[in-house]
C-alpha atoms as a PDB file:
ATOM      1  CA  UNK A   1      48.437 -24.033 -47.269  1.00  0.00           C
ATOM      2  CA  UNK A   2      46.441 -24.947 -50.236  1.00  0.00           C
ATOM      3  CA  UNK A   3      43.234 -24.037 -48.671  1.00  0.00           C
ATOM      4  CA  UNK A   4      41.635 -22.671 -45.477  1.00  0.00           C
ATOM      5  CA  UNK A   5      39.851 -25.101 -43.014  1.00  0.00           C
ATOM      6  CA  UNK A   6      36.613 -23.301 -41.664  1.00  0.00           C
ATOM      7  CA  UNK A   7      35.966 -25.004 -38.136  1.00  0.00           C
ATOM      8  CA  UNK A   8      33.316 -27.196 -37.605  1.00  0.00           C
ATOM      9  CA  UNK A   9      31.132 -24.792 -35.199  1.00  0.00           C
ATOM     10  CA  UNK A  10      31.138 -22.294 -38.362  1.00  0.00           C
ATOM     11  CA  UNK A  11      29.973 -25.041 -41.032  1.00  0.00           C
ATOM     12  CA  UNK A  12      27.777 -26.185 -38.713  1.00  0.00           C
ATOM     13  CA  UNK A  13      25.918 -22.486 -38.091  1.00  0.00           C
ATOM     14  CA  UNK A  14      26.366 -22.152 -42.028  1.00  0.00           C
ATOM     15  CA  UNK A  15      24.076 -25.086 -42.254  1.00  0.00           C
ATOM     16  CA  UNK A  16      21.413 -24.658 -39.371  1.00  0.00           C
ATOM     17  CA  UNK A  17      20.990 -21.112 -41.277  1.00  0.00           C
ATOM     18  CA  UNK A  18      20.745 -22.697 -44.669  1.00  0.00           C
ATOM     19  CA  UNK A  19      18.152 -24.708 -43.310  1.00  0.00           C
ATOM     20  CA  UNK A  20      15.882 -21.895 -41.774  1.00  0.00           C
ATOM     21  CA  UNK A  21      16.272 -20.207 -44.678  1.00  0.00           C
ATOM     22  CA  UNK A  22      14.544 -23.319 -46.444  1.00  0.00           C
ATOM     23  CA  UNK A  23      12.280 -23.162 -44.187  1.00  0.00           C
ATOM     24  CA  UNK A  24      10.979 -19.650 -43.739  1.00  0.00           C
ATOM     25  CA  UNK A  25      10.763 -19.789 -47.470  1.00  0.00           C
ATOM     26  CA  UNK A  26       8.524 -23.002 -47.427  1.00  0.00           C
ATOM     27  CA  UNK A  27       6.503 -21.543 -44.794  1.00  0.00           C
ATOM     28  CA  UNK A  28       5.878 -18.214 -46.424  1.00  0.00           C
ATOM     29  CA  UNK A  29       4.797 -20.176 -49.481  1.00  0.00           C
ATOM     30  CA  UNK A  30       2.588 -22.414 -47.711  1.00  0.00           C
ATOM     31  CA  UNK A  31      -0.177 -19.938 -48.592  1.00  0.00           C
ATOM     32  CA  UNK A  32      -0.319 -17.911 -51.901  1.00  0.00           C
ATOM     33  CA  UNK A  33      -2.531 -14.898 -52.826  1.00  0.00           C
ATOM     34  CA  UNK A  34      -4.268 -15.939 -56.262  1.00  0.00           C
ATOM     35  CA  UNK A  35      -5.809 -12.516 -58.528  1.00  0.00           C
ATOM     36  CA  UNK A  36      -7.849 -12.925 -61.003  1.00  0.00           C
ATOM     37  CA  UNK A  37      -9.972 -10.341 -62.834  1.00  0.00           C
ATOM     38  CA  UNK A  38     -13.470 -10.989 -64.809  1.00  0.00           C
ATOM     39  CA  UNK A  39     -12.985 -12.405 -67.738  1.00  0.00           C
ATOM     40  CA  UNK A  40     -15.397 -15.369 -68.428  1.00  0.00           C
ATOM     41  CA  UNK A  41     -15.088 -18.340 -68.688  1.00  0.00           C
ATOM     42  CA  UNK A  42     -11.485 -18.075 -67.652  1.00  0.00           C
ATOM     43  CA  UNK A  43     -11.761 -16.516 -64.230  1.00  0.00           C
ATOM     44  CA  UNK A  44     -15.241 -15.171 -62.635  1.00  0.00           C
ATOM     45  CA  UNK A  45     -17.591 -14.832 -59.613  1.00  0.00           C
ATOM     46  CA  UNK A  46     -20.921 -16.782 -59.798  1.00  0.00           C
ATOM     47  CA  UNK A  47     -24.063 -14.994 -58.954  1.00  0.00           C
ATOM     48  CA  UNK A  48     -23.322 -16.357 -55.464  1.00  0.00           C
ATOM     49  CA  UNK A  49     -19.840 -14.894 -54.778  1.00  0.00           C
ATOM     50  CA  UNK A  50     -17.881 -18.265 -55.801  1.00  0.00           C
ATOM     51  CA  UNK A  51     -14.754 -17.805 -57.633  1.00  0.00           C
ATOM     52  CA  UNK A  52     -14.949 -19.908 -60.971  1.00  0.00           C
ATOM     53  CA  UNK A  53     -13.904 -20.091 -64.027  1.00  0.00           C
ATOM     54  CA  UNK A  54     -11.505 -22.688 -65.959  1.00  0.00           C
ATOM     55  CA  UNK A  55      -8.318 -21.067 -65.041  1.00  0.00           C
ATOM     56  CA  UNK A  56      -9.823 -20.349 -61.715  1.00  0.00           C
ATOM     57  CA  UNK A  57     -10.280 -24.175 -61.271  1.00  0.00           C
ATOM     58  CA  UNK A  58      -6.824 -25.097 -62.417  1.00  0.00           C
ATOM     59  CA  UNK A  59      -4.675 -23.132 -59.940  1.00  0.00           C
ATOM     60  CA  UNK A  60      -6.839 -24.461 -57.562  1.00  0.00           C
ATOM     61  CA  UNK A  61      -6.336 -28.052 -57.975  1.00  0.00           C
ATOM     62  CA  UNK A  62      -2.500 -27.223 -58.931  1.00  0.00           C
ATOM     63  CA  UNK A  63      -1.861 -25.557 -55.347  1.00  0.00           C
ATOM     64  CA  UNK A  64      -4.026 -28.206 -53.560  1.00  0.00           C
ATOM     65  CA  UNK A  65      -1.899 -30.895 -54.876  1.00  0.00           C
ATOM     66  CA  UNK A  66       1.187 -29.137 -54.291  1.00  0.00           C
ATOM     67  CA  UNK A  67      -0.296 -28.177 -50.541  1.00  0.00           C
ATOM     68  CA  UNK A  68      -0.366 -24.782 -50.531  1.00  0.00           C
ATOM     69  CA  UNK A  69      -2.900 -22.814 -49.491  1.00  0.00           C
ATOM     70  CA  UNK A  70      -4.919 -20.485 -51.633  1.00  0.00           C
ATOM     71  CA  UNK A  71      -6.693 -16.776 -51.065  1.00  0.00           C
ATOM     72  CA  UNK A  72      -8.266 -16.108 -54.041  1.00  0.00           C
ATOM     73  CA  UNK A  73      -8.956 -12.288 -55.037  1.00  0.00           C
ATOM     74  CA  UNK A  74     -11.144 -10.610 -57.754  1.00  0.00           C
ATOM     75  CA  UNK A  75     -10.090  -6.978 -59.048  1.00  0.00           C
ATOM     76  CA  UNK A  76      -9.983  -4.761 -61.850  1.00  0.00           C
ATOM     77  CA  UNK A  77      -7.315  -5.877 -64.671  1.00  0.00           C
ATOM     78  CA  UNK A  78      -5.217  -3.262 -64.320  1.00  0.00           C
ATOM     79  CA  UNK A  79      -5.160  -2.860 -60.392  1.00  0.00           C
ATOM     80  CA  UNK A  80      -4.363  -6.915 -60.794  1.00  0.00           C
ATOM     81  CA  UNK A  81      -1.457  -6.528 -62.946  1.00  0.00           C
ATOM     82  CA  UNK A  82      -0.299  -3.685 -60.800  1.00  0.00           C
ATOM     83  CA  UNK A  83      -0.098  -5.708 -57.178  1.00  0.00           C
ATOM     84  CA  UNK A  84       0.870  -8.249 -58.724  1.00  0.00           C
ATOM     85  CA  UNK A  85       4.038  -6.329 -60.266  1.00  0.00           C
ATOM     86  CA  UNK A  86       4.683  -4.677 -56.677  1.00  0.00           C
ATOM     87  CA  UNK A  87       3.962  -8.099 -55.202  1.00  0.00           C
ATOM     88  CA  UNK A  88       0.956  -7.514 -53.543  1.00  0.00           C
ATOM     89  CA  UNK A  89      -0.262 -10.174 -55.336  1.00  0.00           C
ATOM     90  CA  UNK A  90       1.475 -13.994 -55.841  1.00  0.00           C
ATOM     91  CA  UNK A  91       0.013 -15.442 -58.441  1.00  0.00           C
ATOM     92  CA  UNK A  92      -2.593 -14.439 -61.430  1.00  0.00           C
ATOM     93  CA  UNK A  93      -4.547 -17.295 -62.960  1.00  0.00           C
ATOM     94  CA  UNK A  94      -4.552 -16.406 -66.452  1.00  0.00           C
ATOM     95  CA  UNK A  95      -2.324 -13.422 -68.760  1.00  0.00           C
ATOM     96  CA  UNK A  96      -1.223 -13.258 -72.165  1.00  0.00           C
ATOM     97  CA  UNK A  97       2.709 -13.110 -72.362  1.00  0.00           C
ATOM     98  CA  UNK A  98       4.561 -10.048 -72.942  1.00  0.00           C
ATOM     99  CA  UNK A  99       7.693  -8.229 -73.384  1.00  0.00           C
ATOM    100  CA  UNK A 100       6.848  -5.904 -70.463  1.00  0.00           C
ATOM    101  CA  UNK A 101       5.062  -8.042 -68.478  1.00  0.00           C
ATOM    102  CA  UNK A 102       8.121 -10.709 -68.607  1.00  0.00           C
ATOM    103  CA  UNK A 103      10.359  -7.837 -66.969  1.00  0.00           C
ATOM    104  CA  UNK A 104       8.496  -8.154 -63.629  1.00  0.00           C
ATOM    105  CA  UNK A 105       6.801 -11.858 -63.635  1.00  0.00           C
ATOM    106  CA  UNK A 106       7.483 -15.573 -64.626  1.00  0.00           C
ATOM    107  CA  UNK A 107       5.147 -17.467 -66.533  1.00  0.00           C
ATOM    108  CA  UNK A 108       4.367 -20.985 -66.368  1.00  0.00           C
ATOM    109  CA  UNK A 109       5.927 -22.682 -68.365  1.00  0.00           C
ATOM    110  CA  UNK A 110       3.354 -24.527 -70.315  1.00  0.00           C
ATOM    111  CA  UNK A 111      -0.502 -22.670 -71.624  1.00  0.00           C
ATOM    112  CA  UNK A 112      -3.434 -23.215 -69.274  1.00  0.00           C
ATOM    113  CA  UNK A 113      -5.488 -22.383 -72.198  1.00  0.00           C
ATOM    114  CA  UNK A 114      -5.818 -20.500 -75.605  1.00  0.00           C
ATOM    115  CA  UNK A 115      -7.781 -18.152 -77.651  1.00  0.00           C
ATOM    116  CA  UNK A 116      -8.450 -16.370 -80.802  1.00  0.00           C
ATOM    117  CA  UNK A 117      -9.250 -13.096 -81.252  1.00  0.00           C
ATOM    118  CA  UNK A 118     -12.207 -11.430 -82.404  1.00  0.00           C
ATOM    119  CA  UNK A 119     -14.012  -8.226 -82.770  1.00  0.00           C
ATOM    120  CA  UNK A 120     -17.526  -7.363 -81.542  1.00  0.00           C
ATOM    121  CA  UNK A 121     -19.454  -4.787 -82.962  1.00  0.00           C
ATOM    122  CA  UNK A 122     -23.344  -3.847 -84.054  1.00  0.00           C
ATOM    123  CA  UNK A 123     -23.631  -5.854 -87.486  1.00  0.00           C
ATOM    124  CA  UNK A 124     -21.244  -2.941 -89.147  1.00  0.00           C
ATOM    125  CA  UNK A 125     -19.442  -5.737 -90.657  1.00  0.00           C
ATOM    126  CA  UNK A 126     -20.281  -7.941 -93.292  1.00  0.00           C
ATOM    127  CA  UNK A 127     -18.023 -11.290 -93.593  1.00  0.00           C
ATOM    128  CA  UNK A 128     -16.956 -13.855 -91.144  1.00  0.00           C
ATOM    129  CA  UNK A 129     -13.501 -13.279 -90.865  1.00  0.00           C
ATOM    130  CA  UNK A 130     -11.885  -9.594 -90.329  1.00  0.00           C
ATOM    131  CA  UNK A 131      -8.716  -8.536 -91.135  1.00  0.00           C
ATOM    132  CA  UNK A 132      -6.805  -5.578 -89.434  1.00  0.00           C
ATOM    133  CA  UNK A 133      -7.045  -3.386 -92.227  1.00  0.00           C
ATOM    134  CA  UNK A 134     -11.250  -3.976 -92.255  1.00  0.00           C
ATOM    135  CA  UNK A 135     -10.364  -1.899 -88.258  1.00  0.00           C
ATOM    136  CA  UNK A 136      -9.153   0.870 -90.172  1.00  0.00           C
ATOM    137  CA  UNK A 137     -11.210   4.026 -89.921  1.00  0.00           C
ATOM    138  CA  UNK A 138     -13.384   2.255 -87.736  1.00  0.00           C
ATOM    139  CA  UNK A 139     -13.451   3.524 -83.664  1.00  0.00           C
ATOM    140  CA  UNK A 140     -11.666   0.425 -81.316  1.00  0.00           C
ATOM    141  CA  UNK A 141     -12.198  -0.281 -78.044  1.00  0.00           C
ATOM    142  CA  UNK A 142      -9.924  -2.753 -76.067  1.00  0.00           C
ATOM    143  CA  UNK A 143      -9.371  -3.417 -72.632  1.00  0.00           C
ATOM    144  CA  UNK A 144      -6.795  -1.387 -70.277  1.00  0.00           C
ATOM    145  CA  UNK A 145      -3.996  -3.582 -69.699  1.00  0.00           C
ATOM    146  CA  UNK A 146      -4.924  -6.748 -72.245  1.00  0.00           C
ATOM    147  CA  UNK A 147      -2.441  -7.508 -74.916  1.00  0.00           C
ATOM    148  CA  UNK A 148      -3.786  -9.439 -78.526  1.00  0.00           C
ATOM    149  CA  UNK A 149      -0.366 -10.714 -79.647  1.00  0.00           C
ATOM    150  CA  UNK A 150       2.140  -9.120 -81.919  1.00  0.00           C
ATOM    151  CA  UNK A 151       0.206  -8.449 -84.458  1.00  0.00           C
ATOM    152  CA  UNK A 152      -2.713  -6.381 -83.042  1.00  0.00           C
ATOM    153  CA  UNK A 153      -0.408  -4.994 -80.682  1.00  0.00           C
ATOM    154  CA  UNK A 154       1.987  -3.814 -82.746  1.00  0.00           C
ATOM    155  CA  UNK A 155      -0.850  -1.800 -85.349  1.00  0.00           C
ATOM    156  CA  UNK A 156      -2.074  -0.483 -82.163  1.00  0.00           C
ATOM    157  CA  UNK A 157       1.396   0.841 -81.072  1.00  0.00           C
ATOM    158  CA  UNK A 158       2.035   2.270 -84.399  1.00  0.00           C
ATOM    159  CA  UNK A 159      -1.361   3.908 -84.421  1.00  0.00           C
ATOM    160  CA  UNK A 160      -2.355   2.051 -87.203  1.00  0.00           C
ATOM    161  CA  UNK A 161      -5.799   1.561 -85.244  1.00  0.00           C
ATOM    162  CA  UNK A 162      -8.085   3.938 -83.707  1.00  0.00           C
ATOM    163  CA  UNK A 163      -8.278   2.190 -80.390  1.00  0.00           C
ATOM    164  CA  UNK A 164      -9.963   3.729 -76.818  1.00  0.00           C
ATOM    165  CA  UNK A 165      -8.983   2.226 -73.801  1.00  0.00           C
ATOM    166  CA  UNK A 166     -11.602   1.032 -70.900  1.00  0.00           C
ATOM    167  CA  UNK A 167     -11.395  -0.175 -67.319  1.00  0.00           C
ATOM    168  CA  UNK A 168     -13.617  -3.380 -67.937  1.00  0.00           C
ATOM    169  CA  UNK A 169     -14.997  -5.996 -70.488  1.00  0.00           C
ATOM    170  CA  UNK A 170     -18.543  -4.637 -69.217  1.00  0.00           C
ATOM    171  CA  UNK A 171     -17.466  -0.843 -69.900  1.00  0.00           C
ATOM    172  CA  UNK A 172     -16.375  -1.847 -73.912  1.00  0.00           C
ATOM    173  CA  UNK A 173     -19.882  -3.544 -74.536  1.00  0.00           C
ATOM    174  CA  UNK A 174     -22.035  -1.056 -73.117  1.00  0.00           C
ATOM    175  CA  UNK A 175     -20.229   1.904 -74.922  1.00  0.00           C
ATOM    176  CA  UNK A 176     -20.448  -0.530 -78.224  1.00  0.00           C
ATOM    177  CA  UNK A 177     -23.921  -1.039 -77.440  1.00  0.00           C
ATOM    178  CA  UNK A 178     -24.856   2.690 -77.380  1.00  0.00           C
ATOM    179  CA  UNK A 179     -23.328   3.137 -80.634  1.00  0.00           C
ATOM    180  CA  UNK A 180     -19.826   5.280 -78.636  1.00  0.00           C
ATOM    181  CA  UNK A 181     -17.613   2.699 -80.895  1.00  0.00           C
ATOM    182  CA  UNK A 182     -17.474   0.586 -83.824  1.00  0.00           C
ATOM    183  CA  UNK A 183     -15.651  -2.785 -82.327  1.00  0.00           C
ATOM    184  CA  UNK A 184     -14.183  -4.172 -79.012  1.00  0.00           C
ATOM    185  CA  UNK A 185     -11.305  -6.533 -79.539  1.00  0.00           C
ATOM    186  CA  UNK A 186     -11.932  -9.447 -77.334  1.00  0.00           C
ATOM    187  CA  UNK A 187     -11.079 -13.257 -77.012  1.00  0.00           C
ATOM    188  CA  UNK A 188     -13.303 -15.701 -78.846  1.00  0.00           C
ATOM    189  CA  UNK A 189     -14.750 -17.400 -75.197  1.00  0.00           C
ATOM    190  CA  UNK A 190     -15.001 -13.763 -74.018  1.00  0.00           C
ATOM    191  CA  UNK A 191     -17.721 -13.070 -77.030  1.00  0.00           C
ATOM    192  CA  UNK A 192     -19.611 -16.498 -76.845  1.00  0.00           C
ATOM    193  CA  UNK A 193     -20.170 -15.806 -73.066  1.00  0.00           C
ATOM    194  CA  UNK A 194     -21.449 -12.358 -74.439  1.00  0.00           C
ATOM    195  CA  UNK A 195     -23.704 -14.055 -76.614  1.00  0.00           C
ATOM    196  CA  UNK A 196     -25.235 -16.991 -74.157  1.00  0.00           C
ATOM    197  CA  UNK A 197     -25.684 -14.777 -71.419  1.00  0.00           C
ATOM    198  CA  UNK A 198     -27.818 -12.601 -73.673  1.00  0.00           C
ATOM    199  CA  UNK A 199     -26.885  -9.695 -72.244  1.00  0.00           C
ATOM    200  CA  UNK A 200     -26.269  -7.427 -75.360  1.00  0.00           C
ATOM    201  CA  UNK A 201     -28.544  -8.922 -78.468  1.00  0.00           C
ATOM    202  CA  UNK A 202     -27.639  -6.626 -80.855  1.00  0.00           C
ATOM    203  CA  UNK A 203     -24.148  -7.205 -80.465  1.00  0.00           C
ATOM    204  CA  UNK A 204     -22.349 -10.137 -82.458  1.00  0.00           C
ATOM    205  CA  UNK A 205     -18.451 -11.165 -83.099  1.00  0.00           C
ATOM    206  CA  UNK A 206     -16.490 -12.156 -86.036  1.00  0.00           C
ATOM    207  CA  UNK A 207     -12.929 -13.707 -85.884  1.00  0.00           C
ATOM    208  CA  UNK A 208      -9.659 -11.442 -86.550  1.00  0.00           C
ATOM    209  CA  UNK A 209      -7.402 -13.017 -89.030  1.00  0.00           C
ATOM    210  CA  UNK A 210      -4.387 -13.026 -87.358  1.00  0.00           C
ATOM    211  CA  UNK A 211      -2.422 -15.444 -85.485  1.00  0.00           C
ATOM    212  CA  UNK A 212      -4.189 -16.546 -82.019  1.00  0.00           C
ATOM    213  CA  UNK A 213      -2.744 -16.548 -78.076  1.00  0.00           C
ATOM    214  CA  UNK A 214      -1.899 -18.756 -75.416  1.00  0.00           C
ATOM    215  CA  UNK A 215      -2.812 -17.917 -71.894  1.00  0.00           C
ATOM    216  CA  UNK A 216      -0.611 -18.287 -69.015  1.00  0.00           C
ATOM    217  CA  UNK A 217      -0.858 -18.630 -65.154  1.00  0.00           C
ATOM    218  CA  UNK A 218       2.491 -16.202 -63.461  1.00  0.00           C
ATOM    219  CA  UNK A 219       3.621 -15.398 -60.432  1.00  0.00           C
ATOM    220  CA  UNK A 220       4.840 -12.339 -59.484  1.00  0.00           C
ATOM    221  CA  UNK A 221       9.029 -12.052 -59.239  1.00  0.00           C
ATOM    222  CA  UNK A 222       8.945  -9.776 -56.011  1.00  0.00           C
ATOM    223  CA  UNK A 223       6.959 -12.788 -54.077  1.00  0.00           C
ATOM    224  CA  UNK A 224       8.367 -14.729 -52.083  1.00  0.00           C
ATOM    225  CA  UNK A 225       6.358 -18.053 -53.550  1.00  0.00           C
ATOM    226  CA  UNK A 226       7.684 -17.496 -57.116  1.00  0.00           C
ATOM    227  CA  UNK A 227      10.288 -20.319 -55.817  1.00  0.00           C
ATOM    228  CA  UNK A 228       6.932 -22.260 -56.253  1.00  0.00           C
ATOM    229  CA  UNK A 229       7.499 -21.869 -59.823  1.00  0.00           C
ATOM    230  CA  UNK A 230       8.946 -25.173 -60.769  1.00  0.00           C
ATOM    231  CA  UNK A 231       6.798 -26.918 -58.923  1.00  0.00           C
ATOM    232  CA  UNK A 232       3.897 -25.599 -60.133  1.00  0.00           C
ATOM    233  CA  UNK A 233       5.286 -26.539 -63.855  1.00  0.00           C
ATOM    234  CA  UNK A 234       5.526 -29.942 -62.806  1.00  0.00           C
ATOM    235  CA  UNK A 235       1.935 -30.172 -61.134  1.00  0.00           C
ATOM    236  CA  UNK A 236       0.400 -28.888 -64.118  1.00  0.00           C
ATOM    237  CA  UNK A 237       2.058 -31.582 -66.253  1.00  0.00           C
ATOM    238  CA  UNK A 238       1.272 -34.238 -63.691  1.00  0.00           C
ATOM    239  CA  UNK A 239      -2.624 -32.752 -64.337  1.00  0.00           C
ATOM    240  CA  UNK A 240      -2.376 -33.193 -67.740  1.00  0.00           C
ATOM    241  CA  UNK A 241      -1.295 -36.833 -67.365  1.00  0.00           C
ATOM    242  CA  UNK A 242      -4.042 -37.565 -65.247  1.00  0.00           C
ATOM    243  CA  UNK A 243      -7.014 -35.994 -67.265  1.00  0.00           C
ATOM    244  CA  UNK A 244      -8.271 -33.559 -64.966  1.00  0.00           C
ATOM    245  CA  UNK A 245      -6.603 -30.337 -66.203  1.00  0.00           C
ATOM    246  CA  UNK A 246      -7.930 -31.167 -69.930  1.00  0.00           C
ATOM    247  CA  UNK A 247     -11.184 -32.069 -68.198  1.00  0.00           C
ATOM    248  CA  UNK A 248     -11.512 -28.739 -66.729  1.00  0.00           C
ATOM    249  CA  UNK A 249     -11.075 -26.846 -69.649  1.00  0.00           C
ATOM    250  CA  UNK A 250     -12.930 -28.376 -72.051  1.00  0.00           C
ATOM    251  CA  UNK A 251     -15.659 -28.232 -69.388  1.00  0.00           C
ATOM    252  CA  UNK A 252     -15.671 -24.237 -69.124  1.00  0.00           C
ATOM    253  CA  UNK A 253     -15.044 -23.892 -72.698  1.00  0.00           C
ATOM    254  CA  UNK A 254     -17.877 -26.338 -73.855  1.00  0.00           C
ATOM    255  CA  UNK A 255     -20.246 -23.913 -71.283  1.00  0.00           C
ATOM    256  CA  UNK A 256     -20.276 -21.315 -73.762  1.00  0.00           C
ATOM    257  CA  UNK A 257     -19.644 -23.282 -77.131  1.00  0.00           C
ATOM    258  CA  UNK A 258     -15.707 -22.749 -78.294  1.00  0.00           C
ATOM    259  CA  UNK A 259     -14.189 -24.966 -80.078  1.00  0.00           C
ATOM    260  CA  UNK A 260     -10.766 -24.799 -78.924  1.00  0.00           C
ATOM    261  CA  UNK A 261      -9.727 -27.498 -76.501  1.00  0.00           C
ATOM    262  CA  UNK A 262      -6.200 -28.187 -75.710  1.00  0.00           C
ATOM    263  CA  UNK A 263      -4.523 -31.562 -75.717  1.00  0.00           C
ATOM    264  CA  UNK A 264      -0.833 -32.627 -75.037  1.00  0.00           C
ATOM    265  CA  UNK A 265       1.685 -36.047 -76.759  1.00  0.00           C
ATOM    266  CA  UNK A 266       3.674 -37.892 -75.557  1.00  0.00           C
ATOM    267  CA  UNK A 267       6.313 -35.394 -74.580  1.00  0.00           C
ATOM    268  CA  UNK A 268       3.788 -33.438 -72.514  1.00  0.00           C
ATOM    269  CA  UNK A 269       4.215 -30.336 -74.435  1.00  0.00           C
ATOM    270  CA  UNK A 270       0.720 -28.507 -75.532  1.00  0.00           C
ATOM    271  CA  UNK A 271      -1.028 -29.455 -78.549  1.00  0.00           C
ATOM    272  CA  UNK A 272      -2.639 -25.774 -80.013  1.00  0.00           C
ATOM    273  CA  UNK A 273      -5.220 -25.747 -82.466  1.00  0.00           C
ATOM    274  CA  UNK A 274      -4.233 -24.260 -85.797  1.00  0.00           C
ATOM    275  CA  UNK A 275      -5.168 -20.744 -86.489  1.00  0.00           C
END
């Protein structure tokens, strides 16, 4: 015989389990635990306890559209980054993409938004654009957990810079305040929410010279709605086409004066602003 013929009671149990399979995963997916971690005005809780922010706002939308439920959770970065890698955690609504981080997660495929880097400090520096050797001798702070791109990740790694690591965004610019460091490397909406919310007046920003990032929504490989992935790539596109995900940026971004805004051609593929 050339082949074997399975009878038709075993192709048909092959199939009734293929389909609850399908199912059971579409039902475990039909709600998805969204982190996010304070970082303004990406993703943040209002004065009121409401979860907002512009990447906040676009997995919303994206998961409404696409019918899925959403539980949204706040936490420290690193906790974040850590349920999310056990799976704890689905989803996280905005991270920088990274060698290590690519060995547990899957990014979307497309930015939900995009920054340049800058450092903070007292007034210690003089000109409007700093370069990484202006960081040298000079005490760092960064947050635990955040990556900068290649560039300022790779000085860091080879110790070129003197940089201390702290839980929180808030923890970096109240030890800068009190004079415990020279600079906290930050992203550029990061510092102008610094700066409108008044918080720390003797505290201003300059840019970095070196080359800018793109932020990314993921989902974490050991949940079970990462098979939402391509889906989610399409919804965001679909966005795009239809204004609103543009809309939403450029709203959060315009709240606290950057200049970057993200666009997209014909092809749908992003449009970043030059560094």
């Amino acid at each position: 015989m050339s082949g074997i013929c399975l009878p038709i009671w075993v192709l048909m149990c092959f199939v009734m389990l293929t389909g609850t399979a399908l199912a059971r995963e579409q039902e475990a997916c039909h709600r998805i635990s969204v982190g996010y971690s304070n970082y303004p005005p990406f993703s943040y809780q209002t004065a009121d306890g409401r979860d907002a922010g512009a990447s906040v706002e676009v997995a919303k939308r994206a998961f409404a559209k696409m019918n899925v439920m959403v539980e949204l959770t706040q936490m420290p970065w690193v906790r974040l980054l850590q349920e999310t890698r056990n799976g704890n955690i689905d989803f996280v609504t905005a991270a920088y993409r990274t060698k290590e981080r690519q060995s547990w997660a899957s990014y979307s495929d497309m930015p939900i938004g995009y920054e340049r880097i800058v450092a903070i400090h007292a007034g210690i520096f003089h000109q409007d654009r700093l370069t990484l050797e202006d960081l040298r001798q000079k005490r760092g702070l960064i947050r635990r957990g955040d990556s900068h791109g290649q560039m300022v990740d790779t000085a860091i790694g080879k110790g070129q810079l003197d940089i201390f690591e702290v839980p929180e965004i808030d923890d970096g610019l109240h030890m800068l305040d009190a004079g415990r460091a020279d600079y906290f490397l930050t992203s550029d909406a990061i510092a102008r929410n610094m700066m409108q919310e008044n918080t720390f007046p003797d505290l201003v920003f300059d840019r970095l010279d070196v080359d800018g990032e793109a932020l990314y929504a993921l989902f974490s490989r050991k949940s079970s709605c990462h098979a939402l992935l391509t889906s989610f790539n399409d919804t965001i596109r679909t966005l795009y086409r239809e204004d609103l995900m543009p809309t939403v940026l450029v709203q959060y971004l315009r709240s606290v004066g950057s200049p970057l805004v993200l666009g997209m051609d014909e092809t749908i593929k992003p449009l970043m602003p030059a560094n």
